[in-house]
PDB file of N, CA and C in Angstrom:
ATOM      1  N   UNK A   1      89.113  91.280  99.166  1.00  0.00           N
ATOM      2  CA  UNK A   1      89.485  90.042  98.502  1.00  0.00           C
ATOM      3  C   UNK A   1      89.424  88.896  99.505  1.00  0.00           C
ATOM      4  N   UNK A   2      89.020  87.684  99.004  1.00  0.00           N
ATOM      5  CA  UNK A   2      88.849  86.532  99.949  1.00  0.00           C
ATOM      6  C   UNK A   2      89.539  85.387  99.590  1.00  0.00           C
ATOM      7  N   UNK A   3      90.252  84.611 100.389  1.00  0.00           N
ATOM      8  CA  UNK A   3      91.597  83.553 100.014  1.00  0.00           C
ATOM      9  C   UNK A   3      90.868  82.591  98.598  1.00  0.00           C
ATOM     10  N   UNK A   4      89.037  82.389  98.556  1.00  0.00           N
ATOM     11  CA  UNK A   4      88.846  82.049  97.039  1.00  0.00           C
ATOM     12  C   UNK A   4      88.947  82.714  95.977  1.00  0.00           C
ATOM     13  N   UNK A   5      89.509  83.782  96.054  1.00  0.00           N
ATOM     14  CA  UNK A   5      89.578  85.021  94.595  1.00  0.00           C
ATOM     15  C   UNK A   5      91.253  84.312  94.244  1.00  0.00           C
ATOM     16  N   UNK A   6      92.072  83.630  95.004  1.00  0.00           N
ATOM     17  CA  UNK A   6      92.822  83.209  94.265  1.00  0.00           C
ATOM     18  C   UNK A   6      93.229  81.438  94.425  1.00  0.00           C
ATOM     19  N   UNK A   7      92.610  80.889  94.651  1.00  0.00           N
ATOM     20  CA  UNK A   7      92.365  79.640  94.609  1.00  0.00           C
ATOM     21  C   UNK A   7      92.567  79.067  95.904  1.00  0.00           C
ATOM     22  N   UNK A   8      92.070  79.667  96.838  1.00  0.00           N
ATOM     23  CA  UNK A   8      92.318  79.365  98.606  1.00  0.00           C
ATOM     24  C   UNK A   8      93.547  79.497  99.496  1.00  0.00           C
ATOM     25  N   UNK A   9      93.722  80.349  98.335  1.00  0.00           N
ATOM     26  CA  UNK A   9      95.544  80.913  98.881  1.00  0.00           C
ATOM     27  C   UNK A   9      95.110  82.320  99.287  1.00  0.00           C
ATOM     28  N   UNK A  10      95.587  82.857 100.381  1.00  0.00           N
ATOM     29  CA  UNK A  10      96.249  84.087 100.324  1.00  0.00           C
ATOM     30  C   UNK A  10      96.878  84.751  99.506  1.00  0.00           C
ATOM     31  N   UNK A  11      96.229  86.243  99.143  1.00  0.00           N
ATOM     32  CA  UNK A  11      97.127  86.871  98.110  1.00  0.00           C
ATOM     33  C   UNK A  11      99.020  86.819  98.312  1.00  0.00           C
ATOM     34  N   UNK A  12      99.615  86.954  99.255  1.00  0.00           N
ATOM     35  CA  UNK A  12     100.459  87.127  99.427  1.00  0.00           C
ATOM     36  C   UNK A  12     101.045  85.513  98.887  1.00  0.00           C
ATOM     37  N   UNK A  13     100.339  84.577  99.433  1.00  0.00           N
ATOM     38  CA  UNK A  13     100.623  82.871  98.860  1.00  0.00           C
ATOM     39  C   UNK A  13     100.914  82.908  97.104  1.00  0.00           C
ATOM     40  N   UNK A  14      99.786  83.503  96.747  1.00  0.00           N
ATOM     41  CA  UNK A  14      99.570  83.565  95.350  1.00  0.00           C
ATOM     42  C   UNK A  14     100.244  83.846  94.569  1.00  0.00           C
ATOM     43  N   UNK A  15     100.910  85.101  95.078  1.00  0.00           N
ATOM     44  CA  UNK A  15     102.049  86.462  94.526  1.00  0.00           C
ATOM     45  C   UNK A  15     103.057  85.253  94.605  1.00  0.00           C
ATOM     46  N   UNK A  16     103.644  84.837  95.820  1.00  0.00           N
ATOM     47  CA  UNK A  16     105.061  83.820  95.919  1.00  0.00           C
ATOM     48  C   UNK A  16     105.104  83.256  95.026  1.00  0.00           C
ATOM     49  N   UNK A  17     103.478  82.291  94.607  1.00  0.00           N
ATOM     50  CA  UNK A  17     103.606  81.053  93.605  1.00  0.00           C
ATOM     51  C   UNK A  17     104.037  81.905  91.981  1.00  0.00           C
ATOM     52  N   UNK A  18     103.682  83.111  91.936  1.00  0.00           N
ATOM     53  CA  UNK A  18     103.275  83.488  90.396  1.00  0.00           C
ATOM     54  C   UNK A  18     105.179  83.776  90.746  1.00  0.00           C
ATOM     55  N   UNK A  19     105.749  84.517  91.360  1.00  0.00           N
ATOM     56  CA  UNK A  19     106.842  85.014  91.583  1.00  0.00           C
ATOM     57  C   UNK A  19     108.075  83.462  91.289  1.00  0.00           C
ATOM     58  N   UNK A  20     107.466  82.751  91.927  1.00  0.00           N
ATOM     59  CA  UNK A  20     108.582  81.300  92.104  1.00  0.00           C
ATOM     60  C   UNK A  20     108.446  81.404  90.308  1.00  0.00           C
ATOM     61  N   UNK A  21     107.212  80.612  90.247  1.00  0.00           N
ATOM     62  CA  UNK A  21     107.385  80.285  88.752  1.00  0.00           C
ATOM     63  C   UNK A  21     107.884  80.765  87.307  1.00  0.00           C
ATOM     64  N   UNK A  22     107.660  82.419  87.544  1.00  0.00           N
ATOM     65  CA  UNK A  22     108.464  83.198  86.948  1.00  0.00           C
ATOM     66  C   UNK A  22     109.720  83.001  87.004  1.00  0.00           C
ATOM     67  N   UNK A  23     110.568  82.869  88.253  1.00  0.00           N
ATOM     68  CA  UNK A  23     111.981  82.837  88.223  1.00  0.00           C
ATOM     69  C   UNK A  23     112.331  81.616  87.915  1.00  0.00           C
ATOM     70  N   UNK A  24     111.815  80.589  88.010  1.00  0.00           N
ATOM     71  CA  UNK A  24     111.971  79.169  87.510  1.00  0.00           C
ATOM     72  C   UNK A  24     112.378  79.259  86.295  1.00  0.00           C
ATOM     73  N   UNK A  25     111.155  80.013  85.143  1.00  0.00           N
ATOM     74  CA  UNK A  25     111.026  80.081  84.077  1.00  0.00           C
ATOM     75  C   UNK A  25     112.690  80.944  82.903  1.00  0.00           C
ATOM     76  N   UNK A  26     112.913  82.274  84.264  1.00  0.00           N
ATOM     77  CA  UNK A  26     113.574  82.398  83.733  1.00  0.00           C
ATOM     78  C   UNK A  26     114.842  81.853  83.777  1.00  0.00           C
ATOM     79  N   UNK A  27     115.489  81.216  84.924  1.00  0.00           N
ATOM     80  CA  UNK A  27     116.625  80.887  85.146  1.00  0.00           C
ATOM     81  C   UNK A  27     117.073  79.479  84.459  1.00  0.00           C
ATOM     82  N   UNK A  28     115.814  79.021  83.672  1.00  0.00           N
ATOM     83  CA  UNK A  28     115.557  77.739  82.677  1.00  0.00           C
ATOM     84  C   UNK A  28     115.989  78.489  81.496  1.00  0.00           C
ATOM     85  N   UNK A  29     115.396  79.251  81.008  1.00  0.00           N
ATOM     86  CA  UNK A  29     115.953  80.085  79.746  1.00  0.00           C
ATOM     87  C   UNK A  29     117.206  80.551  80.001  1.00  0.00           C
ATOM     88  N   UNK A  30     117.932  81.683  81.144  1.00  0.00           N
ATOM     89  CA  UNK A  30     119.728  81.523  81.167  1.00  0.00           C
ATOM     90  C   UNK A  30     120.475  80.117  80.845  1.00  0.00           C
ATOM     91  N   UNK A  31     119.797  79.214  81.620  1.00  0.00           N
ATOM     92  CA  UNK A  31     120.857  78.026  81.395  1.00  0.00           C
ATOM     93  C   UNK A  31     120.534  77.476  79.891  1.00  0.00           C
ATOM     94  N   UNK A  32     119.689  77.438  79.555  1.00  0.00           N
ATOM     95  CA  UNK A  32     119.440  77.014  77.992  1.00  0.00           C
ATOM     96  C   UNK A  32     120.368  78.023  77.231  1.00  0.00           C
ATOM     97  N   UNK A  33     120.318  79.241  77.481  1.00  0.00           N
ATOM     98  CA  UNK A  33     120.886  80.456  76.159  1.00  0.00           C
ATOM     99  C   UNK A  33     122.694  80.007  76.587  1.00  0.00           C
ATOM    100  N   UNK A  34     123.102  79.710  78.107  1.00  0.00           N
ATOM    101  CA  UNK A  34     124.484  79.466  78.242  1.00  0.00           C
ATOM    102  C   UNK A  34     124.566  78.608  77.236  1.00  0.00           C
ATOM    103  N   UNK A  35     124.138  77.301  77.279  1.00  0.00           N
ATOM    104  CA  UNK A  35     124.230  75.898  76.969  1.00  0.00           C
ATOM    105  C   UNK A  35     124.366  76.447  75.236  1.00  0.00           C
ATOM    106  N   UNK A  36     123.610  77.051  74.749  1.00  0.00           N
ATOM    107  CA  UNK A  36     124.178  77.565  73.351  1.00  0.00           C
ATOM    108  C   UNK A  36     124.987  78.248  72.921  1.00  0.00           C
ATOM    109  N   UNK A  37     125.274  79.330  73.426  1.00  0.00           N
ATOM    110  CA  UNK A  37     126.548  80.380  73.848  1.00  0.00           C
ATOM    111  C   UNK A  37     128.089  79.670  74.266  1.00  0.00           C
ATOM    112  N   UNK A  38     127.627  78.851  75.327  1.00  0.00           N
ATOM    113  CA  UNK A  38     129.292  78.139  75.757  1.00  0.00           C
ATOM    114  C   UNK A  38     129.439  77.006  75.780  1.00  0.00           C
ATOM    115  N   UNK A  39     129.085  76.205  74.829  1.00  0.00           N
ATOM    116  CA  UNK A  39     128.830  74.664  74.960  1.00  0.00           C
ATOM    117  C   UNK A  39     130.395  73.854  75.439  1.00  0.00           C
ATOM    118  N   UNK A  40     131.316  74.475  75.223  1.00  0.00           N
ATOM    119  CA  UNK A  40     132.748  74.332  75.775  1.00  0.00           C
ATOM    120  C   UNK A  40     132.474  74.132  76.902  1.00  0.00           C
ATOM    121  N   UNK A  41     132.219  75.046  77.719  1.00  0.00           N
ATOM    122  CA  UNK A  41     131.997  75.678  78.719  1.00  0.00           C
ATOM    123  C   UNK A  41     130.596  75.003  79.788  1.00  0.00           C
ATOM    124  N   UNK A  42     130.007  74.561  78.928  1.00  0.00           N
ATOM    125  CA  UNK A  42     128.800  73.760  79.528  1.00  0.00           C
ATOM    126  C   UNK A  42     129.376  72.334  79.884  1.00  0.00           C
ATOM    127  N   UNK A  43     130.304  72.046  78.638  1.00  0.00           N
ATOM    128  CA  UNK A  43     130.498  70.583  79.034  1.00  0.00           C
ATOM    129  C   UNK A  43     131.808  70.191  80.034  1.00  0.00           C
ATOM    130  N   UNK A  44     132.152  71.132  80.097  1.00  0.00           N
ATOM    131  CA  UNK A  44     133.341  71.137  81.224  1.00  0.00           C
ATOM    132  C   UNK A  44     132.461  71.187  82.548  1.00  0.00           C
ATOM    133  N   UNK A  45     131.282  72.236  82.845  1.00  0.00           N
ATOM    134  CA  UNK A  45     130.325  72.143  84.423  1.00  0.00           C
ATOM    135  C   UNK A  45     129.849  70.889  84.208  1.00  0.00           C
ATOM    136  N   UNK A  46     129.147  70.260  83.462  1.00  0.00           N
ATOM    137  CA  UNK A  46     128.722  68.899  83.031  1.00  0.00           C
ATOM    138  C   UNK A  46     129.825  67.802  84.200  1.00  0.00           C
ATOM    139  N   UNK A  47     130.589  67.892  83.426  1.00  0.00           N
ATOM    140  CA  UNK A  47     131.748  66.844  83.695  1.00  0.00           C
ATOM    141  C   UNK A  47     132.459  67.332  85.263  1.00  0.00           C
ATOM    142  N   UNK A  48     132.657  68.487  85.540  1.00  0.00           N
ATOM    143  CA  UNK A  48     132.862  68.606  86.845  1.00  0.00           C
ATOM    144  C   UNK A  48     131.996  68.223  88.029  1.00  0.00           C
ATOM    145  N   UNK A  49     130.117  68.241  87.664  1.00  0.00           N
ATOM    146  CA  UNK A  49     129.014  68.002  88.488  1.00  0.00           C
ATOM    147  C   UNK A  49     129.550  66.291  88.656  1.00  0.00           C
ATOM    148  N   UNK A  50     129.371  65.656  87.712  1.00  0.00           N
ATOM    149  CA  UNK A  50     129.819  64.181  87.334  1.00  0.00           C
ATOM    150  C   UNK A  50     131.207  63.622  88.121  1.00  0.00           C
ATOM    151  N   UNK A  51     131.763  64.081  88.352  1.00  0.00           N
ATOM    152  CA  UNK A  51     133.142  64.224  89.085  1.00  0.00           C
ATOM    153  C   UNK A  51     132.386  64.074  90.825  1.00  0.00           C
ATOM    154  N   UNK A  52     132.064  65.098  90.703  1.00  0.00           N
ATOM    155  CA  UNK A  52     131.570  65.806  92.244  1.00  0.00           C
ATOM    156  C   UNK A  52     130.564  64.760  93.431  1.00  0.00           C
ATOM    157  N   UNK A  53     130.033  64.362  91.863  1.00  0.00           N
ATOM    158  CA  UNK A  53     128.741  62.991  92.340  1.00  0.00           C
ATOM    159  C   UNK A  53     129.440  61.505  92.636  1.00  0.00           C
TER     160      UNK A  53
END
């Protein structure tokens, strides 16, 4: 394999990027499913971040 089989990255580069974005993806979907699940609970971290700032 040659660093153009995945867009001039190193496989190992490549793997990170596919790996980051995956976990991006999912840790976007936990906080969305909280945000429906505990909206109590969301708006209290809300208001504490807001506090904090």
């Amino acid at each position: 394999m040659q660093p153009e089989d995945f867009g001039g990255v190193t496989a190992d580069e490549a793997i990170r990027r596919v790996l980051e974005v995956q976990w991006q993806g999912k840790a976007i979907a936990a906080v969305t499913q909280y945000r429906v699940d505990e909206p109590e609970r969301w708006s209290e971290y809300i208001r504490e971040q807001m506090i904090a700032f």
